[in-house]
Protein backbone atom coordinates (compact mmCIF):
# COMPACT_ATOMS: atom_id res chain seq x y z
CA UNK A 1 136.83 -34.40 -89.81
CA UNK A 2 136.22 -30.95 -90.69
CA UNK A 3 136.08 -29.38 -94.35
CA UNK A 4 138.07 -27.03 -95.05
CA UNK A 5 137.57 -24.27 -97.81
CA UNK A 6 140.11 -24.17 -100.99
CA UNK A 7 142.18 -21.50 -100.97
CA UNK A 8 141.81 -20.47 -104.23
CA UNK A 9 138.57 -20.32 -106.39
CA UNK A 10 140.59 -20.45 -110.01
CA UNK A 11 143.79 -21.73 -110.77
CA UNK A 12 146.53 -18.58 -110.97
CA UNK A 13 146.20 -17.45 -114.43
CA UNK A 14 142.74 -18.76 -114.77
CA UNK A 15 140.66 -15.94 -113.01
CA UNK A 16 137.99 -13.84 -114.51
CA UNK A 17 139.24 -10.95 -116.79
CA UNK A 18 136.62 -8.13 -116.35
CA UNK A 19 137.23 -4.44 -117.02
CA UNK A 20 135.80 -2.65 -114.06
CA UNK A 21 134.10 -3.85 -110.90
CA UNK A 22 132.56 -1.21 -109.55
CA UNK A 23 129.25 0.92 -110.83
CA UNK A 24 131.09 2.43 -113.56
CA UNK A 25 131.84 -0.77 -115.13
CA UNK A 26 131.87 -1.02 -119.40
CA UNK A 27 128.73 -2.37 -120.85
CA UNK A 28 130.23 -4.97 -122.99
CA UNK A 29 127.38 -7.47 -123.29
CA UNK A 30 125.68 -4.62 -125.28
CA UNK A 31 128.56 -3.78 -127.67
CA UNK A 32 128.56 -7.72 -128.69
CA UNK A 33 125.04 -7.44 -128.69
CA UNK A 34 124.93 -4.51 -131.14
CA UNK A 35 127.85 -5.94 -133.50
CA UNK A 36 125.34 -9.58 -133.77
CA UNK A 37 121.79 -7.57 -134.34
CA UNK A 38 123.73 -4.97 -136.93
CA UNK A 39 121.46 -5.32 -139.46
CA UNK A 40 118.28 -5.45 -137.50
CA UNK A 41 119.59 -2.77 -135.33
CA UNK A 42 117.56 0.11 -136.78
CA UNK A 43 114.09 -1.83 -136.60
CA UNK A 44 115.43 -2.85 -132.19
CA UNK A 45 115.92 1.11 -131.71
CA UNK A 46 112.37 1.67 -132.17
CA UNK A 47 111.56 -0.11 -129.54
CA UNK A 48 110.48 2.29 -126.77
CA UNK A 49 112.03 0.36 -124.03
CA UNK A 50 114.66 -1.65 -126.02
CA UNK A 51 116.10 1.46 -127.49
CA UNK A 52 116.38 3.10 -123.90
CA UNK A 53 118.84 0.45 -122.99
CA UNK A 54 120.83 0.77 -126.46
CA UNK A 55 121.30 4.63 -125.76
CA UNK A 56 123.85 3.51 -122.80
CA UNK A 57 126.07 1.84 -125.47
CA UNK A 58 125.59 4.36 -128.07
CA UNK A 59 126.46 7.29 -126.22
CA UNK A 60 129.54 5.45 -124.28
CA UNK A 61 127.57 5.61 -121.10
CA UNK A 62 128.50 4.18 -117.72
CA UNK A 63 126.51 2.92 -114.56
């Protein structure tokens, strides 16, 4: 008896709802990030590395 593969992965309807997907997708995770740590968000940004990575949402940038 051989196995045979489903043909779909998620029910129609039910799939993954992503903006981009592709290099120049949005950075989402770090917008909800920055809305949860609003208050500490000053203190994060002087974080040499940690701010580096904030930048990208603060300036609207893509990768």
């Amino acid at each position: 008896m051989e196995l045979e593969l489903p043909n779909r992965l998620y029910g129609e309807g039910l799939e993954p709802q992503v903006k981009k997907i592709s290099n120049s997708c949005r950075l989402k995770l770090l917008e909800l990030l920055k809305e949860k740590m609003e208050p500490e968000f000053d203190e994060v940004m002087k974080d040499p590395i940690f701010s580096q990575i904030m930048v990208i949402q603060k300036n609207d940038l893509k990768f």
